[in-house]
C-alpha atoms as a PDB file:
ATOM      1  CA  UNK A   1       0.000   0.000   0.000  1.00  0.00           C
ATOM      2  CA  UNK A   2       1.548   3.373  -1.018  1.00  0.00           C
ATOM      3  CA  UNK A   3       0.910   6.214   1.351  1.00  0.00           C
ATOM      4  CA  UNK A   4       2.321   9.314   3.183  1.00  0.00           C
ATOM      5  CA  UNK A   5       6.543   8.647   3.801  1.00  0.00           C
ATOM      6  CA  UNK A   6       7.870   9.839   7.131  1.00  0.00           C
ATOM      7  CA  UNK A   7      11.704   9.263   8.146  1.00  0.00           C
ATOM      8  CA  UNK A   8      14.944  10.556   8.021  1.00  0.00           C
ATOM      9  CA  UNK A   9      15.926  12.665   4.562  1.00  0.00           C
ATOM     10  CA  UNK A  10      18.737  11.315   2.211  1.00  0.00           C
ATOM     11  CA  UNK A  11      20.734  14.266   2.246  1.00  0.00           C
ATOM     12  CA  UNK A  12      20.741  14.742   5.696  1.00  0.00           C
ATOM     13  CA  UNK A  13      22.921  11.011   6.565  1.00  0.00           C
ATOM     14  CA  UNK A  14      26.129  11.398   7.146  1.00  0.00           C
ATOM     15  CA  UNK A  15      28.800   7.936   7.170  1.00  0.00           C
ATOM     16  CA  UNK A  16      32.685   8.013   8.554  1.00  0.00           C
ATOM     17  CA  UNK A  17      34.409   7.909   5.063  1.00  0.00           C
ATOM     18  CA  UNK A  18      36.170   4.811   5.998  1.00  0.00           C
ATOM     19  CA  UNK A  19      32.851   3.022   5.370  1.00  0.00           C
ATOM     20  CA  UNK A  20      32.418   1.175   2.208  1.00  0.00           C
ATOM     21  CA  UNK A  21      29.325  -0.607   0.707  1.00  0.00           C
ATOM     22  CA  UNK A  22      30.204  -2.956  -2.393  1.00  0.00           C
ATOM     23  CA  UNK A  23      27.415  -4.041  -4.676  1.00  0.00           C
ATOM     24  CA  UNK A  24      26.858  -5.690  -7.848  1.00  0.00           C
ATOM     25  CA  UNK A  25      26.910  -4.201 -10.993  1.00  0.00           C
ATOM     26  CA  UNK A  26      29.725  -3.397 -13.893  1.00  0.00           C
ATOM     27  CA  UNK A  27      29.759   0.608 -13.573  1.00  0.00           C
ATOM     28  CA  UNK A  28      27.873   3.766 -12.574  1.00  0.00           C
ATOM     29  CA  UNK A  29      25.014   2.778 -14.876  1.00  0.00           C
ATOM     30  CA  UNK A  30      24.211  -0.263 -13.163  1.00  0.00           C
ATOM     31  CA  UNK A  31      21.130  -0.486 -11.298  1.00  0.00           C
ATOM     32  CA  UNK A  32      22.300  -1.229  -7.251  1.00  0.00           C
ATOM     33  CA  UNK A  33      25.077   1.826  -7.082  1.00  0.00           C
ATOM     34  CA  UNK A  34      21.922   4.300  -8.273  1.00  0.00           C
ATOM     35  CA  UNK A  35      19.062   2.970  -6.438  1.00  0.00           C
ATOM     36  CA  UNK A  36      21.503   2.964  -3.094  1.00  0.00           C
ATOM     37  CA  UNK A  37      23.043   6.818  -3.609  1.00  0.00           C
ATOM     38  CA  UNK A  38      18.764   7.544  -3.615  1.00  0.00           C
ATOM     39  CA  UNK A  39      18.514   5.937  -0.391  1.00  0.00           C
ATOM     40  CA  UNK A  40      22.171   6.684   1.733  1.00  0.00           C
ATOM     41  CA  UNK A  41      23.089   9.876  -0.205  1.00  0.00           C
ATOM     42  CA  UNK A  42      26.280  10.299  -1.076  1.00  0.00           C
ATOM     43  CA  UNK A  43      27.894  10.332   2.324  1.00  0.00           C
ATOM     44  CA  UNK A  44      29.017   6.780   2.500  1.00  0.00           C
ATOM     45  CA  UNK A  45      30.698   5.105  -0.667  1.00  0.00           C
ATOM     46  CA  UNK A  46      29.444   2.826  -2.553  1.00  0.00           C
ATOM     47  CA  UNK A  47      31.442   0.659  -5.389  1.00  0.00           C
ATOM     48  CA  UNK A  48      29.787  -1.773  -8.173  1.00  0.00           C
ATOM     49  CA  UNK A  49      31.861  -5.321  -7.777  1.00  0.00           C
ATOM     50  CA  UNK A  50      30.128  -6.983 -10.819  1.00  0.00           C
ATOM     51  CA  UNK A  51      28.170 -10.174 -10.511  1.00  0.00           C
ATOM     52  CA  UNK A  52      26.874 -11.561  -7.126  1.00  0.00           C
ATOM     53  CA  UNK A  53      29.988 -14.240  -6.712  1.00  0.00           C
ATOM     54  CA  UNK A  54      32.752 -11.849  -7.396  1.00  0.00           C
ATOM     55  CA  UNK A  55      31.144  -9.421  -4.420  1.00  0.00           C
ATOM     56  CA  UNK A  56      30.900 -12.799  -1.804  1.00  0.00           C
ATOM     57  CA  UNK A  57      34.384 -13.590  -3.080  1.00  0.00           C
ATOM     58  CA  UNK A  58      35.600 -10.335  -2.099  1.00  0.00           C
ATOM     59  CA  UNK A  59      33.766 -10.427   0.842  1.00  0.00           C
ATOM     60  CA  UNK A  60      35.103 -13.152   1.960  1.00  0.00           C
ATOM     61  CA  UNK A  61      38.619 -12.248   0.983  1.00  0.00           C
ATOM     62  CA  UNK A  62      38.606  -8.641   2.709  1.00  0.00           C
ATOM     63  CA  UNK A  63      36.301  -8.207   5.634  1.00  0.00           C
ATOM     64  CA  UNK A  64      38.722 -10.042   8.445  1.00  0.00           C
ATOM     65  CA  UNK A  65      41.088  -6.436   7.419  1.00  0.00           C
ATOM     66  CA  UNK A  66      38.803  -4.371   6.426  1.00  0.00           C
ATOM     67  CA  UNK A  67      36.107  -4.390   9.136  1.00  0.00           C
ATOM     68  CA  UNK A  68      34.764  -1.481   7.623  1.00  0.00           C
ATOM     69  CA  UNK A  69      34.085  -2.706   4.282  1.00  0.00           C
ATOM     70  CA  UNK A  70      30.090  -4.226   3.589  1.00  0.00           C
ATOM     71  CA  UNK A  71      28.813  -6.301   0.745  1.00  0.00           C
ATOM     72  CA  UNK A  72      25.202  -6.185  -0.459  1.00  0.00           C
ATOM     73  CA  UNK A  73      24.317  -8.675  -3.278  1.00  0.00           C
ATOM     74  CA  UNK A  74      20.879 -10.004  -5.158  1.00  0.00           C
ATOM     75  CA  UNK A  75      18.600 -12.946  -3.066  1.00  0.00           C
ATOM     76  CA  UNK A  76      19.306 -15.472  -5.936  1.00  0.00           C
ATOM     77  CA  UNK A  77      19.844 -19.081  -4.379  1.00  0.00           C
ATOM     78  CA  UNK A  78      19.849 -17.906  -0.509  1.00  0.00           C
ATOM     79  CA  UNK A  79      16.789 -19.234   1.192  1.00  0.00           C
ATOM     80  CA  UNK A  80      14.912 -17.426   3.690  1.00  0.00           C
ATOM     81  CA  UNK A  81      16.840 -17.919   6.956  1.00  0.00           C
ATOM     82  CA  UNK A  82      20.234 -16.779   5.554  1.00  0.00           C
ATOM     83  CA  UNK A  83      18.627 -14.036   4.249  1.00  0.00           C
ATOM     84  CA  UNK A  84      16.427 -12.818   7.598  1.00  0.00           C
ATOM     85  CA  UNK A  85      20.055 -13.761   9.516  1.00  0.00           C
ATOM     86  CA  UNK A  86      21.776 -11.334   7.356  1.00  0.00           C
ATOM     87  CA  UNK A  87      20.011  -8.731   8.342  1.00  0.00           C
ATOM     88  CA  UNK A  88      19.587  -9.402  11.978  1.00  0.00           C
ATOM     89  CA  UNK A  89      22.991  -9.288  12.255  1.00  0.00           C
ATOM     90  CA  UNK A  90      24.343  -6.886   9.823  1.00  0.00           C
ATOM     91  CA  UNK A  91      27.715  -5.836   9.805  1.00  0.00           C
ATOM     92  CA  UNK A  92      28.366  -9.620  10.806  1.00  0.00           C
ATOM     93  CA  UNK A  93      32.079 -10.655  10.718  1.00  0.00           C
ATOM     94  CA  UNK A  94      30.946 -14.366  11.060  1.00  0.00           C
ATOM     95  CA  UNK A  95      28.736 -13.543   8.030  1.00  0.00           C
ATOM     96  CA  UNK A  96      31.331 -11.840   5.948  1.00  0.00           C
ATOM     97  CA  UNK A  97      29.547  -8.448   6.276  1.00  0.00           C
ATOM     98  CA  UNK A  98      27.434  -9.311   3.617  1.00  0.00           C
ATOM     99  CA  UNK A  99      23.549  -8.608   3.185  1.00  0.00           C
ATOM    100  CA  UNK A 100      21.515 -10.022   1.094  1.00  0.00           C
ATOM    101  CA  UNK A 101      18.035  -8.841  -0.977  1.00  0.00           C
ATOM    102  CA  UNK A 102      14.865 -10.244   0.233  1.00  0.00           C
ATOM    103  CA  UNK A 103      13.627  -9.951  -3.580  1.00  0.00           C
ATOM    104  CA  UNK A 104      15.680 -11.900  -6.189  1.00  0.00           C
ATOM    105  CA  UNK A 105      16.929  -8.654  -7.824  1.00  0.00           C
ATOM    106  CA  UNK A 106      16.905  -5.375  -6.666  1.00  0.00           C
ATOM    107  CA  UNK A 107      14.697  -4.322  -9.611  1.00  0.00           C
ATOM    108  CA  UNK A 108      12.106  -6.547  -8.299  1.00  0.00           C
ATOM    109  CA  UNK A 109      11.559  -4.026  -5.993  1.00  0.00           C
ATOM    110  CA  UNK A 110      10.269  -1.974  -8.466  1.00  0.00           C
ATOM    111  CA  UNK A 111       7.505  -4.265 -10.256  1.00  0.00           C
ATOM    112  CA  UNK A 112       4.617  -3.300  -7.731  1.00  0.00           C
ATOM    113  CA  UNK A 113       1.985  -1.498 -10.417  1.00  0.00           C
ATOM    114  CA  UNK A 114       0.851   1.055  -7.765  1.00  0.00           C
ATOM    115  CA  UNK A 115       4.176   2.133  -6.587  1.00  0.00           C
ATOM    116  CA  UNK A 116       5.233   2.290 -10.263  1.00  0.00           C
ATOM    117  CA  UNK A 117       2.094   4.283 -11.252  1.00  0.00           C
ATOM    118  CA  UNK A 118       3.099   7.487  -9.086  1.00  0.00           C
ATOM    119  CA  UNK A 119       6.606   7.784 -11.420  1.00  0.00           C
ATOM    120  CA  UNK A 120       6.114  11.164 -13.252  1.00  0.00           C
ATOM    121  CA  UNK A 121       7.284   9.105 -16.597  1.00  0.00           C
ATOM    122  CA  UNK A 122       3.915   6.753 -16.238  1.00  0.00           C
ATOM    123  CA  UNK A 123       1.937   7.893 -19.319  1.00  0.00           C
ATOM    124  CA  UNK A 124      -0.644   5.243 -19.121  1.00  0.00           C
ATOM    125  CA  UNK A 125      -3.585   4.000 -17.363  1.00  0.00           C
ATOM    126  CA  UNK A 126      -3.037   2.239 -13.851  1.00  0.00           C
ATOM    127  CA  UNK A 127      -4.836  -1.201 -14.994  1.00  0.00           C
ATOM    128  CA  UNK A 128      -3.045  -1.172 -17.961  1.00  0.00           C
ATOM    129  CA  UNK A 129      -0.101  -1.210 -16.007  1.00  0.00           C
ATOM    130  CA  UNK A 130      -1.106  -4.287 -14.104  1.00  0.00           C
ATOM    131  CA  UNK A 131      -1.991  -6.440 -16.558  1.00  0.00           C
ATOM    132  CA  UNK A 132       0.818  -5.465 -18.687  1.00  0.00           C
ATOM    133  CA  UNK A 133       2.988  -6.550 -15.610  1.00  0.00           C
ATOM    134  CA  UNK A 134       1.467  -9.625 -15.669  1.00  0.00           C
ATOM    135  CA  UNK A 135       1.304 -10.440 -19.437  1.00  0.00           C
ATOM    136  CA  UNK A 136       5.259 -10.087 -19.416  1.00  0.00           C
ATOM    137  CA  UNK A 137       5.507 -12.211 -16.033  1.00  0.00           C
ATOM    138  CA  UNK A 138       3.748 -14.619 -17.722  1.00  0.00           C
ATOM    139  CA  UNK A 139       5.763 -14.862 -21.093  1.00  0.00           C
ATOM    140  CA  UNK A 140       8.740 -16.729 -19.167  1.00  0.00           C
ATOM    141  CA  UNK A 141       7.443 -17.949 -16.368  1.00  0.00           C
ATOM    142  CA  UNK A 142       8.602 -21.235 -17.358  1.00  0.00           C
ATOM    143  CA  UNK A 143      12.077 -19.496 -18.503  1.00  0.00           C
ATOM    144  CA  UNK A 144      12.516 -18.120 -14.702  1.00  0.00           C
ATOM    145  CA  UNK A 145      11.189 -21.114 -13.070  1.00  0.00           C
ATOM    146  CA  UNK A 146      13.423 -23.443 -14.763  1.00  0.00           C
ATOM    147  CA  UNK A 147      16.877 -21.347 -14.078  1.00  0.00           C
ATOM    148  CA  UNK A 148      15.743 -20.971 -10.886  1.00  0.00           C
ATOM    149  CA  UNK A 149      16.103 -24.762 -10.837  1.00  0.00           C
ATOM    150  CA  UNK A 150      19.361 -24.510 -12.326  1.00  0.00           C
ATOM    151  CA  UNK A 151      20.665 -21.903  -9.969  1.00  0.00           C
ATOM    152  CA  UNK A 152      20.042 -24.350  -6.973  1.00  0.00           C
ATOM    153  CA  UNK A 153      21.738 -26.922  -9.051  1.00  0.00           C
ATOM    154  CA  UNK A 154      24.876 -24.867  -9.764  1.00  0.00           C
ATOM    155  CA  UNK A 155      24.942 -24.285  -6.203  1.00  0.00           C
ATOM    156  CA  UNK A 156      24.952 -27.771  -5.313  1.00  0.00           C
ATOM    157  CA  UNK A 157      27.505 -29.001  -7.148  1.00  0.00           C
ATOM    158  CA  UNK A 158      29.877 -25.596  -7.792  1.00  0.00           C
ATOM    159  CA  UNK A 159      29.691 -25.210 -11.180  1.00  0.00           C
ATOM    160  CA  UNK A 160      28.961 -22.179 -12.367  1.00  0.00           C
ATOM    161  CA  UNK A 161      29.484 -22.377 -15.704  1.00  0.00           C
ATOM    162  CA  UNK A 162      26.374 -23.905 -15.994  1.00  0.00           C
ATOM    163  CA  UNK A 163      24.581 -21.877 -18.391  1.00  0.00           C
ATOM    164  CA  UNK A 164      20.553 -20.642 -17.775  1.00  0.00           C
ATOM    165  CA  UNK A 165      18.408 -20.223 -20.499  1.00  0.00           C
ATOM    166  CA  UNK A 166      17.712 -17.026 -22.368  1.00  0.00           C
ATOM    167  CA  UNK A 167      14.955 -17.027 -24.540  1.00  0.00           C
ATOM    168  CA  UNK A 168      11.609 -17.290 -23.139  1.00  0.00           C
ATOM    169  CA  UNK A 169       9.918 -18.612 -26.836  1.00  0.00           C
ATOM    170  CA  UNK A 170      12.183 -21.557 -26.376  1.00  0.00           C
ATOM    171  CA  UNK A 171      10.137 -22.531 -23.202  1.00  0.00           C
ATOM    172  CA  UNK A 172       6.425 -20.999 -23.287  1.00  0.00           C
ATOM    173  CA  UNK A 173       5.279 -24.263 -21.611  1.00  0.00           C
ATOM    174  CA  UNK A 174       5.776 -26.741 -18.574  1.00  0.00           C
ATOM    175  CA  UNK A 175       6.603 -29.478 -20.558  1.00  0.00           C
ATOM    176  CA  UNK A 176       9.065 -27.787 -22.697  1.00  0.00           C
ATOM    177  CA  UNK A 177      10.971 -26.490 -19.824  1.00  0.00           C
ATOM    178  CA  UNK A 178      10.953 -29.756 -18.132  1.00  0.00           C
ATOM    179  CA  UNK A 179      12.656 -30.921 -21.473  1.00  0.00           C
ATOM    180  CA  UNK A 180      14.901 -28.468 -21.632  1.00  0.00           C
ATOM    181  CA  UNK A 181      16.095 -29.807 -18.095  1.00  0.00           C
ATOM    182  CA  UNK A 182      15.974 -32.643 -18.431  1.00  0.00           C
ATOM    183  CA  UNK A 183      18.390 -32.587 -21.567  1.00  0.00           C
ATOM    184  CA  UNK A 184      20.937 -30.488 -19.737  1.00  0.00           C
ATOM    185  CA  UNK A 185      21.895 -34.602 -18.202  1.00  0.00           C
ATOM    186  CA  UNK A 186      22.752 -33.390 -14.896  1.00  0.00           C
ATOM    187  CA  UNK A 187      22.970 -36.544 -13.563  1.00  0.00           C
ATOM    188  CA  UNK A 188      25.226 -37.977 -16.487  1.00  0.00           C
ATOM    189  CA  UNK A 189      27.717 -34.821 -16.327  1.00  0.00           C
ATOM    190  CA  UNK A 190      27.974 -35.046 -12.635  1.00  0.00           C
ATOM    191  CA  UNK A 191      27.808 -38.720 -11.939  1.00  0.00           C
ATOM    192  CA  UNK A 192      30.705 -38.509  -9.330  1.00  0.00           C
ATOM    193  CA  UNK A 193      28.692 -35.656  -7.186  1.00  0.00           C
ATOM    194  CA  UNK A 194      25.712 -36.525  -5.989  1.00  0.00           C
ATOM    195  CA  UNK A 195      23.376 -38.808  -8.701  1.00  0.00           C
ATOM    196  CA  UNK A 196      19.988 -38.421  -6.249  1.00  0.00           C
ATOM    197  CA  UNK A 197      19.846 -35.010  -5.922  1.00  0.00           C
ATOM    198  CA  UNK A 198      21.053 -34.519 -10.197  1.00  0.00           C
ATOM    199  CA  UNK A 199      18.288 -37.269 -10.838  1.00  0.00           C
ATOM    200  CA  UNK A 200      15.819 -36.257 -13.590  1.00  0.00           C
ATOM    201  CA  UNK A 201      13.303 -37.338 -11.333  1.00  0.00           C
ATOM    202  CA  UNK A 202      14.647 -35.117  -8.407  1.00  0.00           C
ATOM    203  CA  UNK A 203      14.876 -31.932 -11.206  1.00  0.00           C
ATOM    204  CA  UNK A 204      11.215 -32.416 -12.041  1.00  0.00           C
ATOM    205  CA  UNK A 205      10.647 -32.185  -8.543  1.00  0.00           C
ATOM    206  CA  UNK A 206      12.431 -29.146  -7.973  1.00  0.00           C
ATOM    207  CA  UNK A 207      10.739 -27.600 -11.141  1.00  0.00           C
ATOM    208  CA  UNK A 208       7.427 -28.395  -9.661  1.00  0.00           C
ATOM    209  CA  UNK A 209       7.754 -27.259  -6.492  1.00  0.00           C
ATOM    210  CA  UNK A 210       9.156 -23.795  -7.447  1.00  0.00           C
ATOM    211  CA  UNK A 211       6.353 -23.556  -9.959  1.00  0.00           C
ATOM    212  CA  UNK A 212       3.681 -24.275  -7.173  1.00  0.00           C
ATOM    213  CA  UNK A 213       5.457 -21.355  -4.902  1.00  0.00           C
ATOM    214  CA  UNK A 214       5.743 -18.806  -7.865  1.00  0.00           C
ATOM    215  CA  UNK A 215       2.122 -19.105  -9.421  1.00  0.00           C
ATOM    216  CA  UNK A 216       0.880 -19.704  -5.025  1.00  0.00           C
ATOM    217  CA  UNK A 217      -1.019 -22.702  -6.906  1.00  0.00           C
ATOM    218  CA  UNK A 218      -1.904 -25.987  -4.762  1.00  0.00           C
ATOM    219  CA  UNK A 219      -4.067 -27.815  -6.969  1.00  0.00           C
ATOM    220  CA  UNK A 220      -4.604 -27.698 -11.025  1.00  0.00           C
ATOM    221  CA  UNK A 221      -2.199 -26.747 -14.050  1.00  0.00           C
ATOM    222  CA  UNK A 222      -3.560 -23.563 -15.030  1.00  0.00           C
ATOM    223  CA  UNK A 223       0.016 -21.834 -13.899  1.00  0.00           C
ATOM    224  CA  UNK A 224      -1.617 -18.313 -13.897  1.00  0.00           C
ATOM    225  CA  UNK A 225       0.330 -15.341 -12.428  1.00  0.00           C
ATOM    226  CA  UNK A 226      -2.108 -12.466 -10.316  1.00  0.00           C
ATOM    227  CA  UNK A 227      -0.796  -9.907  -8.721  1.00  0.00           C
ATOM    228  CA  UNK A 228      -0.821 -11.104  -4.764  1.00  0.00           C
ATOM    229  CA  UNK A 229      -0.775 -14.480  -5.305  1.00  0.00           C
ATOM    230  CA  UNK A 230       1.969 -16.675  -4.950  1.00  0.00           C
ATOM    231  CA  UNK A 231       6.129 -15.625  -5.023  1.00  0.00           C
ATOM    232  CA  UNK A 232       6.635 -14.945  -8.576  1.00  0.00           C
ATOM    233  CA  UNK A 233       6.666 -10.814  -8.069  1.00  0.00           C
ATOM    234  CA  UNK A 234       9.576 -11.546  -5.641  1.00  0.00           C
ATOM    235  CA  UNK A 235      11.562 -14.547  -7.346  1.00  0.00           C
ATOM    236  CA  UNK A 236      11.297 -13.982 -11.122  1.00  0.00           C
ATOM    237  CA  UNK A 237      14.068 -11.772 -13.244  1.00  0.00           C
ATOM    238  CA  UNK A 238      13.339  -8.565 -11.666  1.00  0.00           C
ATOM    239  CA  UNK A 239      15.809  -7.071 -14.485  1.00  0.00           C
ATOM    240  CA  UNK A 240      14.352  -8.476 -17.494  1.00  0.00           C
ATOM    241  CA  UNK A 241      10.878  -7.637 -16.113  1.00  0.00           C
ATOM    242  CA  UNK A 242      11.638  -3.799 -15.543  1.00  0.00           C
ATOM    243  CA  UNK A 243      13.058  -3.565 -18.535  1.00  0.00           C
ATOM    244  CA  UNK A 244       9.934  -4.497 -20.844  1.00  0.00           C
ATOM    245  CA  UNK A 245       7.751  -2.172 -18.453  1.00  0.00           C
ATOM    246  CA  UNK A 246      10.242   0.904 -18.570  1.00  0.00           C
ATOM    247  CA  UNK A 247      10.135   0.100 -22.404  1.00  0.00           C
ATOM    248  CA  UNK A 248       7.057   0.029 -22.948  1.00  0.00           C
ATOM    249  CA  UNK A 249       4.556   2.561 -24.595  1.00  0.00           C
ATOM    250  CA  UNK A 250       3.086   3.277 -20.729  1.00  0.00           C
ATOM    251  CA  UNK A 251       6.660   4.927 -19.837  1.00  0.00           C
ATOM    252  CA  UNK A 252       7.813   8.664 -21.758  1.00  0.00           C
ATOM    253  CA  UNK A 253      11.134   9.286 -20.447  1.00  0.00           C
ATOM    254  CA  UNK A 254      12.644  12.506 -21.656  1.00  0.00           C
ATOM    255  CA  UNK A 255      15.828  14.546 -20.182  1.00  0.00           C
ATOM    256  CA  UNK A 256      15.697  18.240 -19.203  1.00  0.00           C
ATOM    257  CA  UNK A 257      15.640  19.376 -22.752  1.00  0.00           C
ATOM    258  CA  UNK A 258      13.056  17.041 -23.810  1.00  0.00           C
ATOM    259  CA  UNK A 259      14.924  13.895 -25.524  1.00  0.00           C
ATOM    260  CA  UNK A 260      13.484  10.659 -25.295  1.00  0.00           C
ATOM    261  CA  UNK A 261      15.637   8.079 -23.013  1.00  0.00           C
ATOM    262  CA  UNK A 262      15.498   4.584 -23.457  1.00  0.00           C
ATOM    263  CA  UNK A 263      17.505   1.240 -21.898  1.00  0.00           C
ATOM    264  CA  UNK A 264      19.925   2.194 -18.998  1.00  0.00           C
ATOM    265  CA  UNK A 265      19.173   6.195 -18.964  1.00  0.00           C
ATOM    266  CA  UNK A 266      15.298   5.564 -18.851  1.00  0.00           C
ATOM    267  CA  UNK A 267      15.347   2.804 -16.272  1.00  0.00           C
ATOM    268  CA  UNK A 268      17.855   4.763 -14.010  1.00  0.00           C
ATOM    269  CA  UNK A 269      15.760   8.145 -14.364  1.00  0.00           C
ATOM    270  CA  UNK A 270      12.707   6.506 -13.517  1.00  0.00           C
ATOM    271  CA  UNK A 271      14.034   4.820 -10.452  1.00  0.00           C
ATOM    272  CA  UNK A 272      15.798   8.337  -9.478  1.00  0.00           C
ATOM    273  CA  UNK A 273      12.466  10.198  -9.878  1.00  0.00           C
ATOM    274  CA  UNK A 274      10.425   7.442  -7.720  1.00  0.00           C
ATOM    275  CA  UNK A 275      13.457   7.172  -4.643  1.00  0.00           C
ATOM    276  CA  UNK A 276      13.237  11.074  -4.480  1.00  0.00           C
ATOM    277  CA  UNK A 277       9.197  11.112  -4.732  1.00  0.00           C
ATOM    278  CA  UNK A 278       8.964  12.246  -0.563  1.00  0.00           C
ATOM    279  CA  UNK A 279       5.139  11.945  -1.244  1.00  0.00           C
ATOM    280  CA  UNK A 280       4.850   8.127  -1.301  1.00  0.00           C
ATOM    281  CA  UNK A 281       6.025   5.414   0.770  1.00  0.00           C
ATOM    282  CA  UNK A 282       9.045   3.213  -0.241  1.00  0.00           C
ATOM    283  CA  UNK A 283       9.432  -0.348  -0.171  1.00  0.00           C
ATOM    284  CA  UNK A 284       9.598  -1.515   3.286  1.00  0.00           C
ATOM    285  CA  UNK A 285      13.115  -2.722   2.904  1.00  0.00           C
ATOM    286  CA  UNK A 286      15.273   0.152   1.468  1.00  0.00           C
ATOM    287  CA  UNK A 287      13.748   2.306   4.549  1.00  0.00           C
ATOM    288  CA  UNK A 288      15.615  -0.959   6.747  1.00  0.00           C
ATOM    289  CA  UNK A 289      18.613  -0.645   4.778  1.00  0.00           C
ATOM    290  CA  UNK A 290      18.851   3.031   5.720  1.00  0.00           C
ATOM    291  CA  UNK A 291      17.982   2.436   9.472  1.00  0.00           C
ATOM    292  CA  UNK A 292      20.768  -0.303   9.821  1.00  0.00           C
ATOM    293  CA  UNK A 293      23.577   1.508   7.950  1.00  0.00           C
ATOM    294  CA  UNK A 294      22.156   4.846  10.374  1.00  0.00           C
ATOM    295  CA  UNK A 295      22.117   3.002  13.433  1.00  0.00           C
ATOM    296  CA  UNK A 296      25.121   0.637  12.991  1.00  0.00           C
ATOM    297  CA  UNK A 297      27.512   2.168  10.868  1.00  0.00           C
ATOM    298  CA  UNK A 298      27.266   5.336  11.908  1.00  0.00           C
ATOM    299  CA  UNK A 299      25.474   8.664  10.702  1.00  0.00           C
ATOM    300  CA  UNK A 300      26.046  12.050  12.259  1.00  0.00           C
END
């Protein structure tokens, strides 16, 4: 529900300059570094480290001498308690310093229709916007459900070069992602790991279940997305999904002499202009970012 924000102003935080938050992302035009300067201002730096295992790798390699140095990356394969322990505890030595999304990307954040609607870029019509949320959702469902699968895989056995799929025509049904799966031979590539958990029978499983949490469906095959039901608004490709809707004929970006932005420049200005919108209230978990780095890092 979007309402009235109260709390403490970006520009008015403060950090000790030894304090350093690494995130993901290749550059300055990456996604985390400009949604995070929104929230913490630019008192307290903040560095892009590239994808999610080179930040944990660094985390892990600097925090026992740099005590001051924090890593933030996307949910991906964490499940829930690692998560809510992260950020009990953050800064946590024993945890690397490292916090972790609730949402699978941090552009997920941005896919709730309502809160979107209030950007000063939103040129269309508020249903609209849902169902065109939903339509896209819905074109690779099966896409997102089945790399989720093979993220948890990769994890399992340490292989990342495991490659996800990429084009959602390839699998615009169950039983074509299950194929797809089940041709990737897990099992036969991996025989020395573990051959239960790589089974075919064990992947199917996995698809299933993930499926079932996404769509919030317990009974049937109908695999329809709704806005609030089921996971999928949380766990899908937040950054694939934002970019259709910022594309999209119900967005008009233009800069201050009236050019039309697209890609990158559009996506970033419309995130800008919604983070600085003091009308409205943000999601619930940038506000808790704020308060921890405030309370225990330091602000003056």
């Amino acid at each position: 529900m979007i309402g009235v924000r109260a709390g403490v102003r970006t520009d008015a935080v403060r950090f000790d300059a030894r304090h350093v938050l690494f995130v993901e992302g290749g550059g300055d035009d990456a996604i985390d570094p400009t949604v995070l300067r929104a929230i913490l201002g630019s008192g307290l730096r903040i560095e892009p480290l590239g994808a999610s295992y080179s930040v944990t790798s660094v985390a892990a390699a600097l925090h026992p001498s740099h005590p001051d140095y924090y890593f933030l990356i996307d949910r991906d394969h964490h499940d829930d308690d690692f998560v809510e322990r992260s950020w009990d505890s953050f800064p946590d030595p024993g945890m690397q310093n490292l916090l972790v999304w609730r949402k699978r990307e941090i552009e997920n954040y941005f896919l709730d229709p309502e809160y979107l609607s209030y950007s000063q870029y939103f040129v269309g019509v508020s249903e609209r916007l849902r169902e065109f949320v939903v339509e896209r959702a819905q074109h690779r469902l099966y896409l997102d459900v089945a790399n989720s699968v093979i993220v948890s895989l990769r994890e399992s056995i340490k292989k990342n070069r495991v490659q996800a799929f990429t084009d959602p025509e390839a699998l615009l049904t169950r039983e074509m992602a299950l194929r797809a799966l089940i041709d990737l031979r897990f099992g036969e590539k991996y025989r020395n790991l573990s051959d239960q958990a790589l089974s075919s029978a064990r992947i199917v499983a996995a698809f299933h279940d993930t499926l079932r949490t996404m769509t919030g469906e317990t009974t049937g095959t109908g695999d329809r997305l709704g806005l609030g039901a089921g996971q999928w608004i949380n766990m899908m490709r937040g950054k694939k999904l934002f970019a259709e809707v910022v594309g999209s004929s119900l967005f008009r970006v233009e800069d201050r002499y009236g050019n039309m932005l697209s890609g990158v420049q559009a996506r970033n200005e419309v995130v800008r202009d919604l983070l600085q919108n003091q009308g409205i209230t943000q999601p619930s978990d940038f506000d808790e970012l704020k308060q921890i780095i405030v309370q225990r890092i330091g602000a003056g």
